[in-house]
N, C-alpha and C. Protein backbone atom coordinates (compact mmCIF):
# COMPACT_ATOMS: atom_id res chain seq x y z
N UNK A 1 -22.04 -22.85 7.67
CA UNK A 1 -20.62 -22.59 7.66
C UNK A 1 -20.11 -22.74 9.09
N UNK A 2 -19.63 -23.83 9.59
CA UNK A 2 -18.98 -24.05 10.87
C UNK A 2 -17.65 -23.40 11.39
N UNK A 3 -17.36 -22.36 10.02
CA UNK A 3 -15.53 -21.81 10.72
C UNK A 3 -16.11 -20.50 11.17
N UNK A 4 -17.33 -20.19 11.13
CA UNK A 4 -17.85 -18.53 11.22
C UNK A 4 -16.76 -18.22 12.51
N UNK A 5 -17.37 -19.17 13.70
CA UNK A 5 -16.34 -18.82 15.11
C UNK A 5 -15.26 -18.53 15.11
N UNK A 6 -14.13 -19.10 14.06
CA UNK A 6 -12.68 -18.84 14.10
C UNK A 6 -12.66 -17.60 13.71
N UNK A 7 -13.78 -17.25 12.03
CA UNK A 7 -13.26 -16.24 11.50
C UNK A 7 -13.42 -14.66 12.62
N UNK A 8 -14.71 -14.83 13.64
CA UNK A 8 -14.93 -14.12 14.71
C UNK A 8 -13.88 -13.59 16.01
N UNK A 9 -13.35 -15.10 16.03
CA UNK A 9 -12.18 -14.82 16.94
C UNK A 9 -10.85 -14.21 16.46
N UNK A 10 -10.87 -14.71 14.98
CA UNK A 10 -9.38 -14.02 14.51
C UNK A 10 -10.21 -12.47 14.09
N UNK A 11 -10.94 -11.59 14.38
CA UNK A 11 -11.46 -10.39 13.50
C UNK A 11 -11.46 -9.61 14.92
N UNK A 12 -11.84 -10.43 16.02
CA UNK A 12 -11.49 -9.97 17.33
C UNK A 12 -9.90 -9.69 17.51
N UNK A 13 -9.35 -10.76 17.63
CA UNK A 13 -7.98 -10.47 17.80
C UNK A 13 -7.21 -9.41 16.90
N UNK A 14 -7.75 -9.05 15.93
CA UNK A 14 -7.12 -8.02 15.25
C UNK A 14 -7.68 -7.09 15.82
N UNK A 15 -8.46 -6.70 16.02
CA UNK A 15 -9.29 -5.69 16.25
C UNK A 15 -8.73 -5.33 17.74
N UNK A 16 -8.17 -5.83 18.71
CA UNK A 16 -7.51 -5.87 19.80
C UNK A 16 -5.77 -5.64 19.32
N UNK A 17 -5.31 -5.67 18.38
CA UNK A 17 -3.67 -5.82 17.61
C UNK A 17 -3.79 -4.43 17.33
N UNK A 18 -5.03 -4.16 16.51
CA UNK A 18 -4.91 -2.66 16.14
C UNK A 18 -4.94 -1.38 17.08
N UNK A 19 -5.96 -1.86 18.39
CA UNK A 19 -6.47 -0.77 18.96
C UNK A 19 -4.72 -0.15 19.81
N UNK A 20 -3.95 -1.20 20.09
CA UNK A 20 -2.77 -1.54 21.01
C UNK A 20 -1.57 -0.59 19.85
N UNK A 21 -1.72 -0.97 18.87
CA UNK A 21 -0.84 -0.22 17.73
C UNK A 21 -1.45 1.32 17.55
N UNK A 22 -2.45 1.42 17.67
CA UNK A 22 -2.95 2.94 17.62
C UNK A 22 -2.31 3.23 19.21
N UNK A 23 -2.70 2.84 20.26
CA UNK A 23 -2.21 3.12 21.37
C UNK A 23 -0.61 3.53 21.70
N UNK A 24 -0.03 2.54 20.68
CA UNK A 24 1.48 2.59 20.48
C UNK A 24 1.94 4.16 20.14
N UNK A 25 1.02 4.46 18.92
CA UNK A 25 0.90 5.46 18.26
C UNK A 25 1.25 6.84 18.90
N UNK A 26 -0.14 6.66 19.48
CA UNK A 26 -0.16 7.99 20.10
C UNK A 26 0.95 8.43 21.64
N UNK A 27 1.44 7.20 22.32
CA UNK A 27 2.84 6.97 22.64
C UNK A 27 3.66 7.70 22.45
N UNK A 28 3.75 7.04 21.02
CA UNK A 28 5.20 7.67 20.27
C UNK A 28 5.51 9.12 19.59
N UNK A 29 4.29 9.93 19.40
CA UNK A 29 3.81 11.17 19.10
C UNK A 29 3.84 11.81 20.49
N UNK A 30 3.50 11.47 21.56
CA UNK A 30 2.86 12.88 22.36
C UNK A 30 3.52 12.36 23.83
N UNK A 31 4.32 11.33 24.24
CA UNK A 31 4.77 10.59 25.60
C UNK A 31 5.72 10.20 25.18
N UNK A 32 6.69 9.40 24.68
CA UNK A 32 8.17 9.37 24.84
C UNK A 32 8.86 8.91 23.03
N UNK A 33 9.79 9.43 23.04
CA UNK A 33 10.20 8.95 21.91
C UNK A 33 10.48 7.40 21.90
N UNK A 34 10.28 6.69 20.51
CA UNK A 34 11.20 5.11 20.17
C UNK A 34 12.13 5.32 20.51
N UNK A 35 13.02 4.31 20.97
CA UNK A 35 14.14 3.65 21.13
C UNK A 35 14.55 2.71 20.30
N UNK A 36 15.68 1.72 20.52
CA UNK A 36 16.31 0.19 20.03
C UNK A 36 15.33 -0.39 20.07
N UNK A 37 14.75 -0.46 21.46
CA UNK A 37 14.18 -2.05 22.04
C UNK A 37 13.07 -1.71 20.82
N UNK A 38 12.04 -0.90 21.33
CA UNK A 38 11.12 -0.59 20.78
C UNK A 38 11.15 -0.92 19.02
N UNK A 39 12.38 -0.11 18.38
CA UNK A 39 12.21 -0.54 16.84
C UNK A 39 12.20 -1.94 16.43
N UNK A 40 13.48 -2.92 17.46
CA UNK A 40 13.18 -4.16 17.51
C UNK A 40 11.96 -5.11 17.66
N UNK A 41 11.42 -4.23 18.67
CA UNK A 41 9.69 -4.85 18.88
C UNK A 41 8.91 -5.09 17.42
N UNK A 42 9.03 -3.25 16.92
CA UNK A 42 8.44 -3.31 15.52
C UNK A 42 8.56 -3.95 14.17
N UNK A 43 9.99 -4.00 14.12
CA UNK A 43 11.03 -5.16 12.97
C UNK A 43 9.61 -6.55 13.75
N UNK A 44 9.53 -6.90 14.70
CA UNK A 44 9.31 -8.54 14.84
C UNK A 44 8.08 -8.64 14.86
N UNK A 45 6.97 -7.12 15.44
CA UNK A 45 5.66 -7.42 14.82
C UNK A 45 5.32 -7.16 13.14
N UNK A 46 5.83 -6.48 12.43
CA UNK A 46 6.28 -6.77 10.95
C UNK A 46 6.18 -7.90 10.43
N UNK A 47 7.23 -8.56 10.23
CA UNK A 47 7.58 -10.39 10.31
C UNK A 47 6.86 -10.83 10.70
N UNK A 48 5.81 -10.73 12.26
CA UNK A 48 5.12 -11.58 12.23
C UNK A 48 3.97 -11.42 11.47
N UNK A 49 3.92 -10.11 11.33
CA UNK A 49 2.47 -9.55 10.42
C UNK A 49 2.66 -10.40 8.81
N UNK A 50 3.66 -10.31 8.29
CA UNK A 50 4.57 -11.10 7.10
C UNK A 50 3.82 -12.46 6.97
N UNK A 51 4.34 -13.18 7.93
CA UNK A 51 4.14 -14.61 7.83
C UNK A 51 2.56 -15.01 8.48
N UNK A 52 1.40 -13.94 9.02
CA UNK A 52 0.10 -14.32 9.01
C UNK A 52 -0.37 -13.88 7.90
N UNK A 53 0.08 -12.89 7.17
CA UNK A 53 -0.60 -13.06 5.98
C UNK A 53 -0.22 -14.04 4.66
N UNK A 54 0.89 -14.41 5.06
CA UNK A 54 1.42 -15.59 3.82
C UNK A 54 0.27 -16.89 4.46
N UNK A 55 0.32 -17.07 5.73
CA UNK A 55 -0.58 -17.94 6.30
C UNK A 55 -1.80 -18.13 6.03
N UNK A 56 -2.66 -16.63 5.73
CA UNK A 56 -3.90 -16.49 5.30
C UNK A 56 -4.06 -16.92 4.13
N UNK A 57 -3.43 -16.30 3.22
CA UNK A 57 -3.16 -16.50 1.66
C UNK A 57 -3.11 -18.15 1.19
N UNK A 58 -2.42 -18.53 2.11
CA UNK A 58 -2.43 -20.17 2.28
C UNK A 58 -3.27 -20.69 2.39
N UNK A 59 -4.51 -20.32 3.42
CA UNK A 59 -5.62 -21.11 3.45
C UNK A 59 -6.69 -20.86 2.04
N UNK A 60 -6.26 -20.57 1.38
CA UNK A 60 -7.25 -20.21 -0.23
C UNK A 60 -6.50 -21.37 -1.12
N UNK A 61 -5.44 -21.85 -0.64
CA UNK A 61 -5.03 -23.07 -1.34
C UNK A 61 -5.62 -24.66 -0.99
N UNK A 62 -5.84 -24.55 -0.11
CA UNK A 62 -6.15 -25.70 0.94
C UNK A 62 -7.47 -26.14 -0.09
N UNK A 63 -7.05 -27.86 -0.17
CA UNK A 63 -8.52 -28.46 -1.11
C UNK A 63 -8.73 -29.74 -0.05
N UNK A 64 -10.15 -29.56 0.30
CA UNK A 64 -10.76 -30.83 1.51
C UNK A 64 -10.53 -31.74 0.43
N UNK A 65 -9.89 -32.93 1.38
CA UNK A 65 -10.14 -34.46 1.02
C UNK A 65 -10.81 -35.04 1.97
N UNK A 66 -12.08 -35.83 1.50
CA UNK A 66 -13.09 -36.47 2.72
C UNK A 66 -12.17 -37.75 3.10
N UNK A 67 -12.17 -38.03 4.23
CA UNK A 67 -11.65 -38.91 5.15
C UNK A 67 -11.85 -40.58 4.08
């Protein structure tokens, strides 16, 4: 299976998305309240969260045609 690496690097990168959102977390509980900017931030990591998983979902459609 030659995509193992991608699937590694994208399991990393989440795994780095999450630790930053827990970090957010505890932020927003115990060091300063949200704001605008901030809910705005969240509205657009949402959406983007939205459209990587429509993205993922996508690749289960995908049928190889050999060259």
């Amino acid at each position: 299976m030659s995509s193992v690496s991608e699937y590694a690097r994208i399991a990393s990168a989440m795994a780095n998305i999450a630790s930053v959102l827990g970090d957010l977390a505890v932020k927003f509980e115990t060091i300063e309240e949200r704001n605008a900017v901030d809910d705005a931030m969240i509205d657009a990591l949402v959406a983007a969260s939205t459209e990587l998983t429509a993205s993922a979902t996508a690749l289960k459609s995908i049928t190889y045609e050999a060259p």
